[in-house]
N, C-alpha and C. Protein backbone atom coordinates (compact mmCIF):
# COMPACT_ATOMS: atom_id res chain seq x y z
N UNK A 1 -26.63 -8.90 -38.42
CA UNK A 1 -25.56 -9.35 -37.57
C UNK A 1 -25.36 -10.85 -37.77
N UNK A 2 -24.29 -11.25 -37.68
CA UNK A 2 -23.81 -13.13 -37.92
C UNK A 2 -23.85 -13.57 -36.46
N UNK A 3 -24.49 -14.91 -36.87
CA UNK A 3 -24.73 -15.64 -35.88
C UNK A 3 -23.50 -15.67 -34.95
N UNK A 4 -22.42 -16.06 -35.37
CA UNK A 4 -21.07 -15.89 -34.14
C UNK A 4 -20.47 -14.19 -34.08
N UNK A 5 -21.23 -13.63 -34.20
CA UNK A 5 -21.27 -12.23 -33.49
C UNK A 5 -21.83 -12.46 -32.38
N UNK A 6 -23.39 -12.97 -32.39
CA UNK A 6 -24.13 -12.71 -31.23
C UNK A 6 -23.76 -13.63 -30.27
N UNK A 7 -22.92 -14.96 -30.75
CA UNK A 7 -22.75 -16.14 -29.88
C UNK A 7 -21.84 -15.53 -28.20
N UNK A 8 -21.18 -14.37 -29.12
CA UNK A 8 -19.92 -13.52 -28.27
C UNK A 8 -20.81 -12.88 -26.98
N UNK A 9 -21.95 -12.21 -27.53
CA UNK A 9 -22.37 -11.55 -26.53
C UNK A 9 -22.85 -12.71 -25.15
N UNK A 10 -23.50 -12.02 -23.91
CA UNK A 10 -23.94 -12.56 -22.57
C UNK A 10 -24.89 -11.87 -22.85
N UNK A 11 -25.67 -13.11 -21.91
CA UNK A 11 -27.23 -12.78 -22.02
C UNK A 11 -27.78 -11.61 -21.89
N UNK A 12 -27.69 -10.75 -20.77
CA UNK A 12 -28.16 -9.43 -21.20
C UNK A 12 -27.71 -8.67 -22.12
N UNK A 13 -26.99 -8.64 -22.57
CA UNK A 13 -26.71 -7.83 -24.26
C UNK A 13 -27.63 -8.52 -24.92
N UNK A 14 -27.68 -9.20 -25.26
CA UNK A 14 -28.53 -10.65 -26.42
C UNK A 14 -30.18 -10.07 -25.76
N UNK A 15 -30.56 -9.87 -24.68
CA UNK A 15 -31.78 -8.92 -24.51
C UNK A 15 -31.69 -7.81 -24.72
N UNK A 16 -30.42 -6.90 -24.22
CA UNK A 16 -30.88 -5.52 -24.83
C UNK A 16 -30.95 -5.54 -26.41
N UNK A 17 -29.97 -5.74 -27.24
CA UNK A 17 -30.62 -6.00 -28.65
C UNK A 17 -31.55 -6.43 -29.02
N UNK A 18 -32.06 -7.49 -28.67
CA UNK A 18 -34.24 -8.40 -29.39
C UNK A 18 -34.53 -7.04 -28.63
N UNK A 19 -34.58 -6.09 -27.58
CA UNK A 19 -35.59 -5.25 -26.92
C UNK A 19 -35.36 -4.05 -28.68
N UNK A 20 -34.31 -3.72 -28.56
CA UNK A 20 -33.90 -2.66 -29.32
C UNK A 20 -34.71 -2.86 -31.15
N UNK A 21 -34.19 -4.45 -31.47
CA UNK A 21 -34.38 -4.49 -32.93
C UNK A 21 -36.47 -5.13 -32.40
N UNK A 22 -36.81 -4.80 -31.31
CA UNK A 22 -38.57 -5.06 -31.78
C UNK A 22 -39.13 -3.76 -31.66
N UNK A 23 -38.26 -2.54 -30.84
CA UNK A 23 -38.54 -0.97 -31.30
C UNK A 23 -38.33 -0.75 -32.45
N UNK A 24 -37.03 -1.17 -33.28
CA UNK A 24 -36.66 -0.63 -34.42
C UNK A 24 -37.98 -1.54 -35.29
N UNK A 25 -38.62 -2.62 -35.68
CA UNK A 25 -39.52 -3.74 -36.26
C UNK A 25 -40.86 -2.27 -36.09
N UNK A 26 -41.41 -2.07 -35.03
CA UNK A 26 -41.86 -1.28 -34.42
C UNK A 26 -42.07 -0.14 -35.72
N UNK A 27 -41.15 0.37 -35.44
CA UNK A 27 -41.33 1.91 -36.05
C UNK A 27 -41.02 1.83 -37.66
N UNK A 28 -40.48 0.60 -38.11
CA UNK A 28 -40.26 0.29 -39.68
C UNK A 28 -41.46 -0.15 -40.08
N UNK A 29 -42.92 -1.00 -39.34
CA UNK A 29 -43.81 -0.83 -39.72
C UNK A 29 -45.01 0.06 -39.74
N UNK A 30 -44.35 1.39 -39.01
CA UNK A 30 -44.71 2.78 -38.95
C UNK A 30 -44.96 3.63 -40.63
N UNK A 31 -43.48 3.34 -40.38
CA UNK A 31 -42.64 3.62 -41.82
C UNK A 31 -43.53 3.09 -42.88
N UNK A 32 -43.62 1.25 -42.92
CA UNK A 32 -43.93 0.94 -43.96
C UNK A 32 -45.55 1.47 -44.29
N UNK A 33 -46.36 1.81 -43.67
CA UNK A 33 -48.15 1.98 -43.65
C UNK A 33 -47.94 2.90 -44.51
N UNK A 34 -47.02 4.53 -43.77
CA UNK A 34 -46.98 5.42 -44.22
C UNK A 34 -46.30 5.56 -45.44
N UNK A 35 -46.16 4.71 -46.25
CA UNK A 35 -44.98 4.35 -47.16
C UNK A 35 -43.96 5.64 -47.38
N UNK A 36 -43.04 5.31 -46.27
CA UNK A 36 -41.75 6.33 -46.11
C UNK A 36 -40.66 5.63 -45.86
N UNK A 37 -40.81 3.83 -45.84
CA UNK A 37 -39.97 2.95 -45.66
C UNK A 37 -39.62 2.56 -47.31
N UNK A 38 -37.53 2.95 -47.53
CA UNK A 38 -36.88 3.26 -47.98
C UNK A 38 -37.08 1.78 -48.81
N UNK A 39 -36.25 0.72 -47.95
CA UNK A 39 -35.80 -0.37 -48.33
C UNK A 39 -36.54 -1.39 -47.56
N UNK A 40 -38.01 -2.08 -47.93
CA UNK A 40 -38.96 -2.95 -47.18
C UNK A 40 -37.97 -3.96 -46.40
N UNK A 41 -36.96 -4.40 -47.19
CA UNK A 41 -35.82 -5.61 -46.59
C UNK A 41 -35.38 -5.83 -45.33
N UNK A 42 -35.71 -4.10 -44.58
CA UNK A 42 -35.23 -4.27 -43.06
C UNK A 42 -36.37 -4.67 -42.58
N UNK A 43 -37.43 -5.00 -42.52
CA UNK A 43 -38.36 -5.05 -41.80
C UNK A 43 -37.78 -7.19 -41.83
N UNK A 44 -37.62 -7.63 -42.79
CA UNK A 44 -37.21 -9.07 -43.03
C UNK A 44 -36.30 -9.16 -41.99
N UNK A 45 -35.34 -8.31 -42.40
CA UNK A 45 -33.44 -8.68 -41.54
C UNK A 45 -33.72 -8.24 -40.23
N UNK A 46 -34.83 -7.76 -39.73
CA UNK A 46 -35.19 -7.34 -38.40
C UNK A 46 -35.36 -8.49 -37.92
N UNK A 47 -36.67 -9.26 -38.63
CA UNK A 47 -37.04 -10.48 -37.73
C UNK A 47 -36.10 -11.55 -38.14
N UNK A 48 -35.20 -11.74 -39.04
CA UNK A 48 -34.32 -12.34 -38.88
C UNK A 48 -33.38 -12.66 -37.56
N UNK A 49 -33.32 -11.49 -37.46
CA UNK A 49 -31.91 -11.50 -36.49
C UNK A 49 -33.16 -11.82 -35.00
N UNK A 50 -34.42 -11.14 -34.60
CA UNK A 50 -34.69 -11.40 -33.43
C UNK A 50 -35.00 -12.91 -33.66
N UNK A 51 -34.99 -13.74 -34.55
CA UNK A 51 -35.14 -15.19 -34.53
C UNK A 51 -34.19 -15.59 -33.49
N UNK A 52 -32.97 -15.24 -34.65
CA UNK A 52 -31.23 -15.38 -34.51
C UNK A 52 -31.22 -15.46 -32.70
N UNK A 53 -31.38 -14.07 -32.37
CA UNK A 53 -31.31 -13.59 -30.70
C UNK A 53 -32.26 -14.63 -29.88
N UNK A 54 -33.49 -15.01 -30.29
CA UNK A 54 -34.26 -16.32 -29.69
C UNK A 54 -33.92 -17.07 -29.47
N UNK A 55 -33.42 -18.04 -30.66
CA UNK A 55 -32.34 -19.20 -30.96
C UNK A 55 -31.79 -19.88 -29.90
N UNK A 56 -30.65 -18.14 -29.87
CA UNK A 56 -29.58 -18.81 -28.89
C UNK A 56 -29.93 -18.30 -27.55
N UNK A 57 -30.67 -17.39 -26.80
CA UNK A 57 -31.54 -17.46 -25.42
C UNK A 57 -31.92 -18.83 -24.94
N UNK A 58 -32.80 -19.42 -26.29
CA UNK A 58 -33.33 -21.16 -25.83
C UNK A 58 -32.19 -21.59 -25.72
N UNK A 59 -31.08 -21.62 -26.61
CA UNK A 59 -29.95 -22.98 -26.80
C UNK A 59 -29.36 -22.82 -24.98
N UNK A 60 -29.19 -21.84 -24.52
CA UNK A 60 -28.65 -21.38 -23.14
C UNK A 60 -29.08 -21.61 -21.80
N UNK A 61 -30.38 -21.69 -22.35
CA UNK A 61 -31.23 -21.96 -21.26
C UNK A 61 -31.19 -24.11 -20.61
């Protein structure tokens, strides 16, 4: 997701997503043990984006 995507959302959206993409982080390193994880790259663009979602929580605060 781009940073002025998430800028759009309000704070509780901007939490339900970091809640959602650290289930999805979650179960991709499920995936990865069991090596049944497709494309390792999401496990990266996962914590990317919950950076992203951090970011701007602090900048708000």
């Amino acid at each position: 997701m781009k940073i002025f995507e998430l800028r759009e959302l309000t704070n509780d959206e901007l939490q339900q997503k970091l809640d959602d993409l650290r289930e999805e982080i979650f179960n991709l390193r499920f995936q990865h043990a069991s090596n049944r994880l497709d494309n390792p790259m999401k496990i990266k663009i996962a914590k990317k984006n919950i950076a992203q979602i951090k970011t701007l929580l602090t900048e708000r605060e």
